[in-house]
Protein backbone atom coordinates (compact mmCIF):
# COMPACT_ATOMS: atom_id res chain seq x y z
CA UNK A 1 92.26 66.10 115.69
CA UNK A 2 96.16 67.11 115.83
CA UNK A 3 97.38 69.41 113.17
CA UNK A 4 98.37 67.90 109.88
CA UNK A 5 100.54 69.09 107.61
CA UNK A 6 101.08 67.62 104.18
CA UNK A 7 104.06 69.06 101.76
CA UNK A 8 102.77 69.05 97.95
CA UNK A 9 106.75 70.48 96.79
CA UNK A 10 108.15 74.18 96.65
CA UNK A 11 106.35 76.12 98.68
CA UNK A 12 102.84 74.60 98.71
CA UNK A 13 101.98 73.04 101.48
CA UNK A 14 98.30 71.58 102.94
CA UNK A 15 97.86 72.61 107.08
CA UNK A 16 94.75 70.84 108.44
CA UNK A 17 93.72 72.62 111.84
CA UNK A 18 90.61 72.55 113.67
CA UNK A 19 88.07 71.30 110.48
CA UNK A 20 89.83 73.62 108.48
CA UNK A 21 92.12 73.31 105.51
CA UNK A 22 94.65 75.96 104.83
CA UNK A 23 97.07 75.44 101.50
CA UNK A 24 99.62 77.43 101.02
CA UNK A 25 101.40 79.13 98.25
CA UNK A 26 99.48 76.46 95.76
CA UNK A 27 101.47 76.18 92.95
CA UNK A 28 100.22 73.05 90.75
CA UNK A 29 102.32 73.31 87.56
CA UNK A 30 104.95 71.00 85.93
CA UNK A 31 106.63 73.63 83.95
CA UNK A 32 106.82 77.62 84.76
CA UNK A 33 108.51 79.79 82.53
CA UNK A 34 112.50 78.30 82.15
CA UNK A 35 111.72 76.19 85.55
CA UNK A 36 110.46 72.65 85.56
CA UNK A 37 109.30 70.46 87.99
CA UNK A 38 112.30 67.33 88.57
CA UNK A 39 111.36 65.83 91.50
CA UNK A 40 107.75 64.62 92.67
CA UNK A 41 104.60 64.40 90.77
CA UNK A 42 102.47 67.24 90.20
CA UNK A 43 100.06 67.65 93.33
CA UNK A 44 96.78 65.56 92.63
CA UNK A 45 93.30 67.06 92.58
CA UNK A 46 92.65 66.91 96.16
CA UNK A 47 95.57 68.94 96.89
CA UNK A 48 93.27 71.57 95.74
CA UNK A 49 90.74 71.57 98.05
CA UNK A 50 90.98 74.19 100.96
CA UNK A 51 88.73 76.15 103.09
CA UNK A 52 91.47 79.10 102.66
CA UNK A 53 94.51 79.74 100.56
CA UNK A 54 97.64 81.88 101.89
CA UNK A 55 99.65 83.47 99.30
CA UNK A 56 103.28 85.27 100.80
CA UNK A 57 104.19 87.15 97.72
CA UNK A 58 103.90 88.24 94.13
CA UNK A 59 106.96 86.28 92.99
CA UNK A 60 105.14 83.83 90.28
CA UNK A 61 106.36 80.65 91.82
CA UNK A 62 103.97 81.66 94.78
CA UNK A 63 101.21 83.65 93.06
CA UNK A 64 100.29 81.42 90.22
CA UNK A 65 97.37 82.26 88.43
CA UNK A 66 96.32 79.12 86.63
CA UNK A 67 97.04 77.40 90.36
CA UNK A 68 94.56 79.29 91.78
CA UNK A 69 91.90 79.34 89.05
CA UNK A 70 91.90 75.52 90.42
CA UNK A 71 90.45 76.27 93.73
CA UNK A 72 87.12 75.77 94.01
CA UNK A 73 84.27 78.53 94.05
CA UNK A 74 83.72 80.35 97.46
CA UNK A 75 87.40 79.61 98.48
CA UNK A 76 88.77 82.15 100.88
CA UNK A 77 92.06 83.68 99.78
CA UNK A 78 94.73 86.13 101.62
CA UNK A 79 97.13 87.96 99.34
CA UNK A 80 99.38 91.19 100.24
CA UNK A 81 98.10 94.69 100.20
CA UNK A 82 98.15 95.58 96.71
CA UNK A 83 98.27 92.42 95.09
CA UNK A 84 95.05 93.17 92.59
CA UNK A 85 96.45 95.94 91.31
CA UNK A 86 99.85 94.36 90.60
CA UNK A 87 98.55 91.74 89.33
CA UNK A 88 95.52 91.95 87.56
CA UNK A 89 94.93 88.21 86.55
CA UNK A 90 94.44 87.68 90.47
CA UNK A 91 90.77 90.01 89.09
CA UNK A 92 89.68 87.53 87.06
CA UNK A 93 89.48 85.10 89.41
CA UNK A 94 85.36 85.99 90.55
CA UNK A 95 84.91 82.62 92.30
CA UNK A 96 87.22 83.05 94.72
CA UNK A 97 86.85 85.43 97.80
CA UNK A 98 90.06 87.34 98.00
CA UNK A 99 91.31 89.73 100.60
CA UNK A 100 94.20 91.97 101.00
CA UNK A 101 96.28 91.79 104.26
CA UNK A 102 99.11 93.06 105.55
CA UNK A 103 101.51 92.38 108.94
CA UNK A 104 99.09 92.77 111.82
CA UNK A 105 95.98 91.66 110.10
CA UNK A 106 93.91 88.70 111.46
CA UNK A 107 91.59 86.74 110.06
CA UNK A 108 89.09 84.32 111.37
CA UNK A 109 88.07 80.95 109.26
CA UNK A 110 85.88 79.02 111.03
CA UNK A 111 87.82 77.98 114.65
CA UNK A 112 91.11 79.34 112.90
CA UNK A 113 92.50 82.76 113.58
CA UNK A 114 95.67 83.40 110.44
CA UNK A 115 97.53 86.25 111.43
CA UNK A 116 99.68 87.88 109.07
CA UNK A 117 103.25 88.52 110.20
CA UNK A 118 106.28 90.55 108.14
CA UNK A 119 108.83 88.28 105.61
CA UNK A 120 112.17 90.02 104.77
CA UNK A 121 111.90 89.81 101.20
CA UNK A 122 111.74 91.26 97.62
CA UNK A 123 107.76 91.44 97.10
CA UNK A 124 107.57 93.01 93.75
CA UNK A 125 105.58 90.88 90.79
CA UNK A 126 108.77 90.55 88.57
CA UNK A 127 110.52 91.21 86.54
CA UNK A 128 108.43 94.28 85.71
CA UNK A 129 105.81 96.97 87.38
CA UNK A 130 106.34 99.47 89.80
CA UNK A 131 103.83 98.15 92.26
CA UNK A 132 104.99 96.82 95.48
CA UNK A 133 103.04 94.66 97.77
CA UNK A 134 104.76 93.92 101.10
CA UNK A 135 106.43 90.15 101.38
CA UNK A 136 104.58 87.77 104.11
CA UNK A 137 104.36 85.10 106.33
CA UNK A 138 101.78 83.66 108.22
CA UNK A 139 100.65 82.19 111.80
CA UNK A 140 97.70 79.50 111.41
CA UNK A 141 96.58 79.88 115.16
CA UNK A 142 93.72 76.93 116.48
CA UNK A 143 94.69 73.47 117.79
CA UNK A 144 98.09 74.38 117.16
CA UNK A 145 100.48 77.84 115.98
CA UNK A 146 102.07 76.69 112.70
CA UNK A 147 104.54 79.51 110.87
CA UNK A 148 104.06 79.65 107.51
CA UNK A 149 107.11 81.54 106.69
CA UNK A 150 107.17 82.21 102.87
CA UNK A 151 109.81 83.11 101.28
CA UNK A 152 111.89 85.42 103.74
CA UNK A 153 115.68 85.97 104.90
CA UNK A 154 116.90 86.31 109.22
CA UNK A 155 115.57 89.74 110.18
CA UNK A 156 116.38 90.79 114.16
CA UNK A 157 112.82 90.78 114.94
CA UNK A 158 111.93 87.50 114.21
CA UNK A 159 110.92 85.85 117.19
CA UNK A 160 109.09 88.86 117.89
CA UNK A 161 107.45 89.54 115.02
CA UNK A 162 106.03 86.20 114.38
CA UNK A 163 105.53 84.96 118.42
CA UNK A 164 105.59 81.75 120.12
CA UNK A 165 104.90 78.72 117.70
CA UNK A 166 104.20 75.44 117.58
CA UNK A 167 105.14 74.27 114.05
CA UNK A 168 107.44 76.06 112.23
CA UNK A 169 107.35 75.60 107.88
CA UNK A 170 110.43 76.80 106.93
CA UNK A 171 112.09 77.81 103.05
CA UNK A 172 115.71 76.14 103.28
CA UNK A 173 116.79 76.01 100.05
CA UNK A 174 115.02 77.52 96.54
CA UNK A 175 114.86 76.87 92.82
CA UNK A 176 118.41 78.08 91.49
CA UNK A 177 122.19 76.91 91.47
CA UNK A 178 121.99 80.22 93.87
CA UNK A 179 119.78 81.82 96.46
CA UNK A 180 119.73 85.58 96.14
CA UNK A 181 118.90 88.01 99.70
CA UNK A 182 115.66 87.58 101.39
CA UNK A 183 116.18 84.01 101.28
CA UNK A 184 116.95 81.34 104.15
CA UNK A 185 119.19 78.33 103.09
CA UNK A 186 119.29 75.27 105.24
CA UNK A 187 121.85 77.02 107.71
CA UNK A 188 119.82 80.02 108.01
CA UNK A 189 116.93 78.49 108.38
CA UNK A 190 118.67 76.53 111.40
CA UNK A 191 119.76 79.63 113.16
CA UNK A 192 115.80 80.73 112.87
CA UNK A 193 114.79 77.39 114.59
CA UNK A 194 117.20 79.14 117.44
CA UNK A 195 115.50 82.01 117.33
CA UNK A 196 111.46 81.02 117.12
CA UNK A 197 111.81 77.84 119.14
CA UNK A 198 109.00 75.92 118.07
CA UNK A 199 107.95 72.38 118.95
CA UNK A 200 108.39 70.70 115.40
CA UNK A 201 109.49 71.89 112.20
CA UNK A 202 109.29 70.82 108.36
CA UNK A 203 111.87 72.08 105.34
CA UNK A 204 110.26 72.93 102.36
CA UNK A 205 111.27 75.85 99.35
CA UNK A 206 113.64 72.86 98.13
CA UNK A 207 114.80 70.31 95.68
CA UNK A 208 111.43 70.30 93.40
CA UNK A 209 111.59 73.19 90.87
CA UNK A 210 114.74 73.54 88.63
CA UNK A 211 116.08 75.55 85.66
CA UNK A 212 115.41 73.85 82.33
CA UNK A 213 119.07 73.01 81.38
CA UNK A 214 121.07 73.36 84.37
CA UNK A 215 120.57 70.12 86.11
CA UNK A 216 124.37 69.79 86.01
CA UNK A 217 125.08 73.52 87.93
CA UNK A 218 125.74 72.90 91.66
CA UNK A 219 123.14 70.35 91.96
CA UNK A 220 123.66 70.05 95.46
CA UNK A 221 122.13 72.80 95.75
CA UNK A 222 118.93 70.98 94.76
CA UNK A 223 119.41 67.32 96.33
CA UNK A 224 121.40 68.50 99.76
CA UNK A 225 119.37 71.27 101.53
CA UNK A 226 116.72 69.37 103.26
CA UNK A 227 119.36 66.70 104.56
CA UNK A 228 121.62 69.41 105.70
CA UNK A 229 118.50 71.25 107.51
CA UNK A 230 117.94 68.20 109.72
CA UNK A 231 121.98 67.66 110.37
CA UNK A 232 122.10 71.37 111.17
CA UNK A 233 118.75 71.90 113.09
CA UNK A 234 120.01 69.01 115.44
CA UNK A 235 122.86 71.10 116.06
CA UNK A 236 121.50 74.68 116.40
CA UNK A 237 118.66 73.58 117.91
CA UNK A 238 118.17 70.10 119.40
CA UNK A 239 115.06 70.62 121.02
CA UNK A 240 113.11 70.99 118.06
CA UNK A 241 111.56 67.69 116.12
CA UNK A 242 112.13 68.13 112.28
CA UNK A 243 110.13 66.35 109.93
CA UNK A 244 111.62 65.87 106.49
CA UNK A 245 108.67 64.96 104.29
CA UNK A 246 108.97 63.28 100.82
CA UNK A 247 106.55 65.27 98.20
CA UNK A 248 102.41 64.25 98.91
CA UNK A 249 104.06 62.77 102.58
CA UNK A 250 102.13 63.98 105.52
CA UNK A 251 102.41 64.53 109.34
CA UNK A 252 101.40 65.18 112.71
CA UNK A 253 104.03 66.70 114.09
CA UNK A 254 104.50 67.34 117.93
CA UNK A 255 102.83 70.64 119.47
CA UNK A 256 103.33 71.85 123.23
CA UNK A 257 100.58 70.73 125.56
């Protein structure tokens, strides 16, 4: 069966490959901390249900505790070096089987080989402990290559770094009027469709999550990214098939042959 990918909102995304089911970043929550969710309906039951989830950071929009105490027992689950001990709920969580990685790692699930690649961005639990864990991305490698990028800004290695891909999941926008470093908006995240040259790419990181009270500041910058992704992606790099998904939307997107 082709790859499918299904976009749940923010960062959490479902990647079915080869029989298995990789989620991503799960985040299940209609309010966290002064953010809410505005747009979409919080991701259903099934959305829980993976063979393995990928977490890319300690930031709390993509390590949510309560989202992964969700997953069911025996669930495989890659977080960065150092991640238990900067976050001890992730201790509590018995019935899952966790693992620390870091860039270089591999890991086999089932047919699947995830490979963990370097993100260029803060990966400190915040706003407090001294406890760094290295930012990541990821490379789901079995039918198809799909990127999991995370949450991560242009770094010179890129291309390198991560290697030839078929599918490319890409932040292009985030949860603020503003996006602070170590973050791609939809023009960055154009220039590193240039750069990795994959087959097909989907926006997500955009226009779900919002702070409670400031619907009014620069909402473009909640409504416009993934719109301006496809207008620029078409002009930075026309080869590449993007897929704009509405929240619980799912696709097959084109991989090389």
């Amino acid at each position: 069966m082709p790859v499918e990918i299904t976009w749940w909102g923010h960062a959490t995304c479902t990647v079915e490959d080869s029989d298995v089911r990789v989620l991503t970043d799960p985040l299940f929550a209609r309010r966290l901390a002064h953010l809410r969710r505005r747009r979409g309906a919080v991701p259903p039951p099934g959305a829980w249900r993976a063979d393995v989830a990928l977490v890319s950071h300690l930031h709390a929009d993509h390590l949510h505790i309560p989202s992964l105490e969700r997953l069911s027992p025996g669930t495989r689950l890659l977080v960065p070096r150092g991640a238990p001990r900067a976050v001890p709920g992730l201790r509590r969580l018995a019935h899952l089987q966790v693992s620390e990685v870091a860039p270089g790692d591999e890991t086999v699930i089932g047919d699947l080989v995830v490979r963990t690649v370097p993100a260029r961005h803060d990966g400190r639990r915040l706003p407090v402990g001294p406890h760094r864990s290295p930012a990541l991305g990821y490379v789901v490698e079995g039918e198809a290559r799909t990127y999991f990028a995370g949450d991560t800004g242009l770094f010179d290695d890129m291309a390198k770094e991560v290697g030839p891909v078929d599918v490319a999941l890409l932040p292009v926008g985030g949860w603020g009027p503003y996006l602070g470093e170590g973050h791609l908006d939809a023009g960055r995240a154009a220039e590193a469709l240039g750069r990795l040259g994959p087959v097909s790419a989907v926006p997500v990181h955009y226009g779900t999550y919002w702070p409670i009270g400031m619907d009014a500041v620069r909402p473009h910058e909640f409504h416009a990214p993934g719109a301006e992704f496809v207008r620029l992606a078409a002009e930075r790099a026309p080869g590449v098939s993007v897929h704009r998904l509405a929240h619980g939307e799912s696709v097959r997107p084109e991989v090389a042959r």
